[in-house]
Protein backbone atom coordinates (compact mmCIF):
# COMPACT_ATOMS: atom_id res chain seq x y z
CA UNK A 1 -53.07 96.57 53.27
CA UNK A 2 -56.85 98.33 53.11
CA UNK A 3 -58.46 101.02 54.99
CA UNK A 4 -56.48 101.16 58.08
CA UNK A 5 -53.64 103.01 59.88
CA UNK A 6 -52.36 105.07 56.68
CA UNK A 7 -54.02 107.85 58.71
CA UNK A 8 -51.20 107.61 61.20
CA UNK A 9 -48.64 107.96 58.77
CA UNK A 10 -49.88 111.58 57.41
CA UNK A 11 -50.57 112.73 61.36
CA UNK A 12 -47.00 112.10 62.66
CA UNK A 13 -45.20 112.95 59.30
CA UNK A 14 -43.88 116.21 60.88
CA UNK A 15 -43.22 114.58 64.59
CA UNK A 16 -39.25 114.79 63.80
CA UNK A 17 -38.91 118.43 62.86
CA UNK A 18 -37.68 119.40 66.32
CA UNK A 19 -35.16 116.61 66.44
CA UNK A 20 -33.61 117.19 62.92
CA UNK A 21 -34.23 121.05 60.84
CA UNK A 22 -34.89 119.32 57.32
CA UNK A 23 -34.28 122.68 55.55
CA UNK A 24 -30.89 122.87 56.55
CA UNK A 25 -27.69 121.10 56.49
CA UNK A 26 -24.59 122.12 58.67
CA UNK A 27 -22.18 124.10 57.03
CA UNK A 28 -19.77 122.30 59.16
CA UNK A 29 -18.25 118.77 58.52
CA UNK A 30 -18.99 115.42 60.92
CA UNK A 31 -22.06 113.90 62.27
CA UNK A 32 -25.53 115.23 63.08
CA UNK A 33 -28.44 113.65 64.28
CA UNK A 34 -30.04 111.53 67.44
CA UNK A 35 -30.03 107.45 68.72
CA UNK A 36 -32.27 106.47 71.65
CA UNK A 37 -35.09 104.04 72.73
CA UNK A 38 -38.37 104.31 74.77
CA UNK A 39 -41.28 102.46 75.30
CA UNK A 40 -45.01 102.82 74.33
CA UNK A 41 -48.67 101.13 74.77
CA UNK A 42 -50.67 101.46 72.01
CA UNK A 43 -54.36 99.93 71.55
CA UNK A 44 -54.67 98.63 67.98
CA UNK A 45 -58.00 97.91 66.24
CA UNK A 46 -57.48 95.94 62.60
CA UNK A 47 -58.66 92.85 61.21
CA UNK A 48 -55.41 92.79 58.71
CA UNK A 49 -52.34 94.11 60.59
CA UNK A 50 -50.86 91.09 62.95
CA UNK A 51 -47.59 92.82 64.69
CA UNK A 52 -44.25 92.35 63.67
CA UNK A 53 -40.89 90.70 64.09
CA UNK A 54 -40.83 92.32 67.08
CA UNK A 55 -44.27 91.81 68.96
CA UNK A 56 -47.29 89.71 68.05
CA UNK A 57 -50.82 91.67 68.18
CA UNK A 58 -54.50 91.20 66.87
CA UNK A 59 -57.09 88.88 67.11
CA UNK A 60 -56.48 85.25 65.93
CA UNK A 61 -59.71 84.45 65.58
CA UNK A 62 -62.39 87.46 64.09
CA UNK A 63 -65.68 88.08 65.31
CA UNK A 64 -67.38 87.53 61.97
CA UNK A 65 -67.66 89.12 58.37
CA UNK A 66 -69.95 91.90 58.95
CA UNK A 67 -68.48 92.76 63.00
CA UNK A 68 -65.83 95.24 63.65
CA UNK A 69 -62.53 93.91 65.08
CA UNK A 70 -61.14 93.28 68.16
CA UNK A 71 -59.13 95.61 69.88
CA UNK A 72 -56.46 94.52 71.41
CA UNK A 73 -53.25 96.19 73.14
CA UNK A 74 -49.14 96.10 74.04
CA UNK A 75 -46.39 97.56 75.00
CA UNK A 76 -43.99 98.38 72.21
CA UNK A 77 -40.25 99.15 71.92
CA UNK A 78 -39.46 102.30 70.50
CA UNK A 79 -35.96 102.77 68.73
CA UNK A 80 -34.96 106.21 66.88
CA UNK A 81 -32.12 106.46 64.78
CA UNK A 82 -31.42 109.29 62.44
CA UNK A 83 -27.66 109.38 62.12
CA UNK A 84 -26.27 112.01 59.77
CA UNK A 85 -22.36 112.86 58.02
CA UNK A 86 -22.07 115.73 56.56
CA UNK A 87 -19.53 117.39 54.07
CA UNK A 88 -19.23 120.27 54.84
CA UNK A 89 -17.11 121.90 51.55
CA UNK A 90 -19.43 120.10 49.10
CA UNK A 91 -23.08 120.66 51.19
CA UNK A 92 -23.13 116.85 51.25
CA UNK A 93 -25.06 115.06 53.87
CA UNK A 94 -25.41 111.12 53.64
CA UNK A 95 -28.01 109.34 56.33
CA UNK A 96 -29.61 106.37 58.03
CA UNK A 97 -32.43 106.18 60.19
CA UNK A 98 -36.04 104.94 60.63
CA UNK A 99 -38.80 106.35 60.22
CA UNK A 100 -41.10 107.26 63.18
CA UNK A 101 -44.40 107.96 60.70
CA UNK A 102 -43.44 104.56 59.76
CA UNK A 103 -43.04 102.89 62.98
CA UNK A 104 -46.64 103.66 63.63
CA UNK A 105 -47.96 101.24 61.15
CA UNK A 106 -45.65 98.69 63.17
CA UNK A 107 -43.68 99.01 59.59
CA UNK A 108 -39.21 99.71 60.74
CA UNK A 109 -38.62 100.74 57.11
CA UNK A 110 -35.45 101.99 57.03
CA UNK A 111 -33.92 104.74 54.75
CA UNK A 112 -30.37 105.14 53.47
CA UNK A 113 -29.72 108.39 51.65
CA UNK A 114 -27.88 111.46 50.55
CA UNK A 115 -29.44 114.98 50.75
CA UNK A 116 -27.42 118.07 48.22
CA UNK A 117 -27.72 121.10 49.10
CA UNK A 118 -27.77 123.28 45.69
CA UNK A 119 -27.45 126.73 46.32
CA UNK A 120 -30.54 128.70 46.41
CA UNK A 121 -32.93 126.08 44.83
CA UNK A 122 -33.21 124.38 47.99
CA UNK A 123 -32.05 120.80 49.28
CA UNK A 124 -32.91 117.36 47.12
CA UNK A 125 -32.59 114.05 48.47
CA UNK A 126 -32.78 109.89 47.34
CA UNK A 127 -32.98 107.38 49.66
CA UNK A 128 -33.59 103.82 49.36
CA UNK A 129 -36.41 102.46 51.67
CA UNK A 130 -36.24 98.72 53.47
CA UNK A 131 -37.51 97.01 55.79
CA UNK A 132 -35.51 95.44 58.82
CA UNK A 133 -38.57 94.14 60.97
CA UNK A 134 -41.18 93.18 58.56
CA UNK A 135 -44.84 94.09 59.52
CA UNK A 136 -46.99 91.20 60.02
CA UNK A 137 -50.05 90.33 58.70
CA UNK A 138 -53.14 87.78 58.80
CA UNK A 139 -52.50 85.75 55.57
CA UNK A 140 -56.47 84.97 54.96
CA UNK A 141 -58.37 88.05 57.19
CA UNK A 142 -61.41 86.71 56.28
CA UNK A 143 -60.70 83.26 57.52
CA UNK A 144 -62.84 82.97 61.17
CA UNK A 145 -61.60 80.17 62.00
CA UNK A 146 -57.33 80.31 62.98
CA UNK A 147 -55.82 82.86 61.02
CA UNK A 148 -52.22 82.97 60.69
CA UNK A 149 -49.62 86.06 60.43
CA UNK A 150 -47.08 86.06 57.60
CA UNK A 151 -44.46 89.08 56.15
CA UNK A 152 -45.87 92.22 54.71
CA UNK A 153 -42.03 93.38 53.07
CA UNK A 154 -41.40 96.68 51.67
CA UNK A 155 -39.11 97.97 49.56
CA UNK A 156 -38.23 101.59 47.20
CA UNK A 157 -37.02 104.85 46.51
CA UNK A 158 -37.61 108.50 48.53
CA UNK A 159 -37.01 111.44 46.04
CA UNK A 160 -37.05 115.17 48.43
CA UNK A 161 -37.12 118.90 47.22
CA UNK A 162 -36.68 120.68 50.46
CA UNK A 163 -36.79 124.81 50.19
CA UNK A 164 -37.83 124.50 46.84
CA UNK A 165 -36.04 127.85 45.29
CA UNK A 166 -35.21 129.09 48.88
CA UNK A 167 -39.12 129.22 49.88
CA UNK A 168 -40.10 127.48 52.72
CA UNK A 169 -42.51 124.97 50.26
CA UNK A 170 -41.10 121.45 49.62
CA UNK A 171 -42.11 118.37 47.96
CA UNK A 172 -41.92 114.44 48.94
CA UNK A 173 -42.29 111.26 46.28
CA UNK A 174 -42.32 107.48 47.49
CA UNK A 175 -42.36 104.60 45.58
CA UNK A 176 -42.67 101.70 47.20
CA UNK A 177 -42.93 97.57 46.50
CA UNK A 178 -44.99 95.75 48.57
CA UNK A 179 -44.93 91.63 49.03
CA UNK A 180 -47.05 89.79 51.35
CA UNK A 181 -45.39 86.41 51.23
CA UNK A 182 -48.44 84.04 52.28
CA UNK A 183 -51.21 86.14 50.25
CA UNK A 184 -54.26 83.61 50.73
CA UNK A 185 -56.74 86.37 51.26
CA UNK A 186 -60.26 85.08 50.77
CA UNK A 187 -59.01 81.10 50.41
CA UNK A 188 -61.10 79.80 53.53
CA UNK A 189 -64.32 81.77 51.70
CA UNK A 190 -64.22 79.80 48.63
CA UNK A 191 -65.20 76.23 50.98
CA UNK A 192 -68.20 77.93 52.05
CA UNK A 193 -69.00 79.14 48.23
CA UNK A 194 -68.99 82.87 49.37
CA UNK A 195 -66.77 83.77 46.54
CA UNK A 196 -65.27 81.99 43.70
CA UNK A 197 -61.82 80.81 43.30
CA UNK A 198 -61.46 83.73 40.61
CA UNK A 199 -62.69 86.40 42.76
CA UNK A 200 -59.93 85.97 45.46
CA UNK A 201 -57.56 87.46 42.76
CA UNK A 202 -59.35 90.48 43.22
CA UNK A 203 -57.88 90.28 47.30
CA UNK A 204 -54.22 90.36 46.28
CA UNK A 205 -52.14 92.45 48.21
CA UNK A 206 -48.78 92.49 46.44
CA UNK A 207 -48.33 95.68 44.44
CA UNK A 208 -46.99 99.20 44.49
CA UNK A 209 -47.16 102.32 46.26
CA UNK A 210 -46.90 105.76 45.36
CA UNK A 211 -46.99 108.34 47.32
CA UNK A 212 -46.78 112.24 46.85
CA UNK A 213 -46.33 115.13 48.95
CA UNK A 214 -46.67 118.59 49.71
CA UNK A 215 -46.14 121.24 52.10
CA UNK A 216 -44.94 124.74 53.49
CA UNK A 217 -43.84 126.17 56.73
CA UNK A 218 -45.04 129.12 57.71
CA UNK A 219 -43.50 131.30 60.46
CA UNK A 220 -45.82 132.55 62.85
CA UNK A 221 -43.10 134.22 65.24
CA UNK A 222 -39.95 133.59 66.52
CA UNK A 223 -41.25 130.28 68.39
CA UNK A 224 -43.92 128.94 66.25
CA UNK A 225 -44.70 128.12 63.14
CA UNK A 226 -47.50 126.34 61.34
CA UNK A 227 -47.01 123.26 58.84
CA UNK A 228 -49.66 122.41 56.08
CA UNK A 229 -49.72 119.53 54.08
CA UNK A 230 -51.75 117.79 51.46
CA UNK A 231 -50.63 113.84 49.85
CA UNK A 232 -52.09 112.12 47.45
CA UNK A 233 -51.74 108.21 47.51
CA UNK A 234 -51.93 105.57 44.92
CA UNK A 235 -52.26 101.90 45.44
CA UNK A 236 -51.38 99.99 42.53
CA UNK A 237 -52.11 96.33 43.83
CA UNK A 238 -52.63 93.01 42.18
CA UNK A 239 -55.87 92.71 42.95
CA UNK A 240 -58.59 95.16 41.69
CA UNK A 241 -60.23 95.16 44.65
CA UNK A 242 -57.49 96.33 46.31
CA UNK A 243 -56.41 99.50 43.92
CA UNK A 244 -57.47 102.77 44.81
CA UNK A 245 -56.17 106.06 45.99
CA UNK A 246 -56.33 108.37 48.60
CA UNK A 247 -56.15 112.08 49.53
CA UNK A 248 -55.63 113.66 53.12
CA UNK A 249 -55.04 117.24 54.50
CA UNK A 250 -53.42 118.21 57.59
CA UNK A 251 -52.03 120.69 59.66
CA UNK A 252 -49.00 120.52 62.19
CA UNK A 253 -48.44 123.33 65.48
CA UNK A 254 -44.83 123.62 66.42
CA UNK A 255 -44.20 125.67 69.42
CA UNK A 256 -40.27 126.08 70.30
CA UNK A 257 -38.78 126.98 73.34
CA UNK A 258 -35.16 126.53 75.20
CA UNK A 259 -35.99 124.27 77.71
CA UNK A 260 -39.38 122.89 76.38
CA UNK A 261 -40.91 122.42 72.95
CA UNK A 262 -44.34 120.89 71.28
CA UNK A 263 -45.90 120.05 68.30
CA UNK A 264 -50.08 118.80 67.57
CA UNK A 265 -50.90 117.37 64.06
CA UNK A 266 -54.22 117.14 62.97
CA UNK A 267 -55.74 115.16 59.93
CA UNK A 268 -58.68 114.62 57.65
CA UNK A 269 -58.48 112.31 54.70
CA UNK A 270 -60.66 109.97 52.75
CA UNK A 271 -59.28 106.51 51.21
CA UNK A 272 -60.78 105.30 48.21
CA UNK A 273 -61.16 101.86 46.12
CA UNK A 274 -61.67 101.06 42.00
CA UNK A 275 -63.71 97.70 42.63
CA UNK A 276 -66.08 96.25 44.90
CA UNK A 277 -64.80 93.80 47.60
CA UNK A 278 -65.91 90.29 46.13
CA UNK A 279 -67.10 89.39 49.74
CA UNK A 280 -69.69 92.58 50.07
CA UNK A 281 -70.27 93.46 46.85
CA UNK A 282 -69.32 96.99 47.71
CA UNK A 283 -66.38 99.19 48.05
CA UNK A 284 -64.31 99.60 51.41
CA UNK A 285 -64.08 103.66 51.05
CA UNK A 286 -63.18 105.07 54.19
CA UNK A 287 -62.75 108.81 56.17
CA UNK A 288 -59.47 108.69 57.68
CA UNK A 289 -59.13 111.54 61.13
CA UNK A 290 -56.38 111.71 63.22
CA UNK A 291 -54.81 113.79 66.16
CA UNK A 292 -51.33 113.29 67.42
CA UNK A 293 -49.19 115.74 70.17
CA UNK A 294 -45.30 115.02 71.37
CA UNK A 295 -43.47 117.09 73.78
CA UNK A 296 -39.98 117.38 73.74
CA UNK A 297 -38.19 118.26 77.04
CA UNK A 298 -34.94 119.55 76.31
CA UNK A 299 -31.48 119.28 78.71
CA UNK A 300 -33.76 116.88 81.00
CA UNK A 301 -32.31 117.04 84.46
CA UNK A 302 -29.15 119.69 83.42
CA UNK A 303 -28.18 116.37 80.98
CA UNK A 304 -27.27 118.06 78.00
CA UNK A 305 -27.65 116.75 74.40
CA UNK A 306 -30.34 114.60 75.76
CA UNK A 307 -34.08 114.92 75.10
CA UNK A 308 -37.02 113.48 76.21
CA UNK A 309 -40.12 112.53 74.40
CA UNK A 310 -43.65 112.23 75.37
CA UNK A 311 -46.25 111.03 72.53
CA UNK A 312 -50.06 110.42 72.46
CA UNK A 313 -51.72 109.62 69.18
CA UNK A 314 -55.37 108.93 67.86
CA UNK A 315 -56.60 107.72 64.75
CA UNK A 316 -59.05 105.97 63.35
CA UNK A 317 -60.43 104.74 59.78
CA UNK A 318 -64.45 104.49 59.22
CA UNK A 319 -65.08 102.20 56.60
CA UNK A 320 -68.10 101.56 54.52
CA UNK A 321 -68.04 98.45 55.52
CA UNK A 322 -67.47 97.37 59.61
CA UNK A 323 -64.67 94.77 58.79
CA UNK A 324 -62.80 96.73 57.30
CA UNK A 325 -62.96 99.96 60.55
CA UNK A 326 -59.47 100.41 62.26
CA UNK A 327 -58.04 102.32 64.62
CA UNK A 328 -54.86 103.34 66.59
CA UNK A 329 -54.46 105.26 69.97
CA UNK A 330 -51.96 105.18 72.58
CA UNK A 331 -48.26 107.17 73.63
CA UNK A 332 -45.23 106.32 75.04
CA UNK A 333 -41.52 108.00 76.21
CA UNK A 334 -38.39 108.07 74.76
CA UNK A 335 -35.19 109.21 75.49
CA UNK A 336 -32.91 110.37 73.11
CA UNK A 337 -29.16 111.59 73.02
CA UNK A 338 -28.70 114.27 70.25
CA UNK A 339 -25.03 114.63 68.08
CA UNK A 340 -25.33 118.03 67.18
């Protein structure tokens, strides 16, 4: 996919830290973690993404080459599952869940992993990444006519470093294979002699991912603490004008009470390409910003082990080129029973 809701995915990469500690695993043997559902609305502007197996969203028809897209909205189911077993003798923890920084991107990867906890160098962890609900996407986005959605499937490997040599700095790696399984991007161009039959190779989606990165937690007091990150993100695609990289910064809030708790994310990034787009004759590059907030009410109601959510995200992409703009804003509610 091109310049469009990878923003998302670096502002709500720290939204499950007050659900799950990831720098520690119980000492204690049996399971860990949190189930529950919710709903959201969420306004999506993209001339590529097209839903998923769950819900249908976008703009059939586009408003032209050179015109931003449509923005259209829905309300969106919202499972979380991050179910954990630990061993406790051998500091053992294996787990399954999805990924909310994921679920943005309408994207349910899944991961299924084991975390080791090795004395004082910290915790490492491999997981293999899937998809259950496949993202959807517009097979031709250029085509104005009736575009129509097809798979986006994802697949790979999660390597983790958490408390790297008992500091609070830690390390993430993602490699990732993507297939999009109707990839006709540019076809409906080459009838009107825009591009060549050659140059819609350069619009192929199917590739890798890799993704890298860093951060520390810092301690501000007992109840806050302050989370910096920087990633770094190759694109290794089939097509050249689809390879790039990109780079984003960002920095997350956590506030942490008894009964109530909060975190705000904010992020700055830029998203980069190798080739010119055959179609403009110029590159796609594009500032990513983003700002996302979540409350967590804890005990809602004297109900304990349960925990509501309340989320509202913005972000948007600002291409050099208007086709190409995207952006995502919108929250929802969840309710969520925690094991431990």
């Amino acid at each position: 996919m091109k310049a469009k809701l990878t923003v998302a995915v670096a502002a709500l990469a720290c939204q499950p830290l007050l659900a799950a500690d990831f720098l520690a695993i119980p000492k204690e043997s049996g399971w860990s973690g949190y189930a529950g559902a919710g709903m959201g609305y969420y306004e999506l502007q993209s001339n590529f993404v097209a839903g998923n197996g769950l819900r249908d969203l976008g703009d059939r028809n586009g408003d032209g080459l050179n015109a931003a897209p449509e923005t259209t909205g829905d309300w969106w189911p919202q499972p979380v599952v991050d179910l954990r077993y630990t061993f406790g003798d051998s500091g053992t923890q294996l787990f399954l869940g999805n990924l909310i920084q994921d679920q943005v991107r309408l994207d349910w990867t899944q991961q299924l992993g084991v975390r080791q906890r090795v004395g004082d160098w910290g915790i490492v962890g491999l997981s293999a990444l899937f998809s259950t609900v496949p993202t959807k996407v517009w097979d031709d986005p250029y085509n104005l006519g009736e575009r129509g959605r097809t798979d986006r499937d994802s697949r790979g490997v999660r390597l983790s470093w958490d408390g790297i040599a008992g500091s609070t700095v830690g390390a993430n790696y993602s490699f990732r294979k993507i297939d999009v399984d109707n990839d006709i991007a540019g076809d409906s161009l080459i009838l009107t002699s825009r591009i060549s039959d050659d140059e819609t190779q350069l619009l192929e989606r199917d590739g890798n991912n890799h993704y890298l990165e860093l951060y520390a937690r810092w301690q501000l007091s007992q109840r806050q603490q302050l989370i910096p990150a920087i990633s770094y993100n190759i694109r290794d695609r089939d097509g050249g004008a689809e390879k790039g990289d990109g780079k984003g910064f960002q920095v997350t809030y956590v506030f942490i009470s008894k009964a109530y708790s909060f975190t705000t994310t904010g992020y700055v990034g830029s998203r980069d390409y190798d080739q010119d787009n055959p179609v403009y004759d110029r590159k796609a590059d594009a500032d990513e910003y983003g700002i996302n907030a979540i409350g967590f009410w804890h005990n809602p109601l004297g109900f304990e082990n349960w925990e509501a959510r309340f989320s509202l995200t913005y972000v948007e992409s600002d291409s050099d080129i208007r086709f190409y703009d995207s952006s995502l804003y919108g929250g929802g509610i969840s309710l969520v029973y925690k094991l431990r």
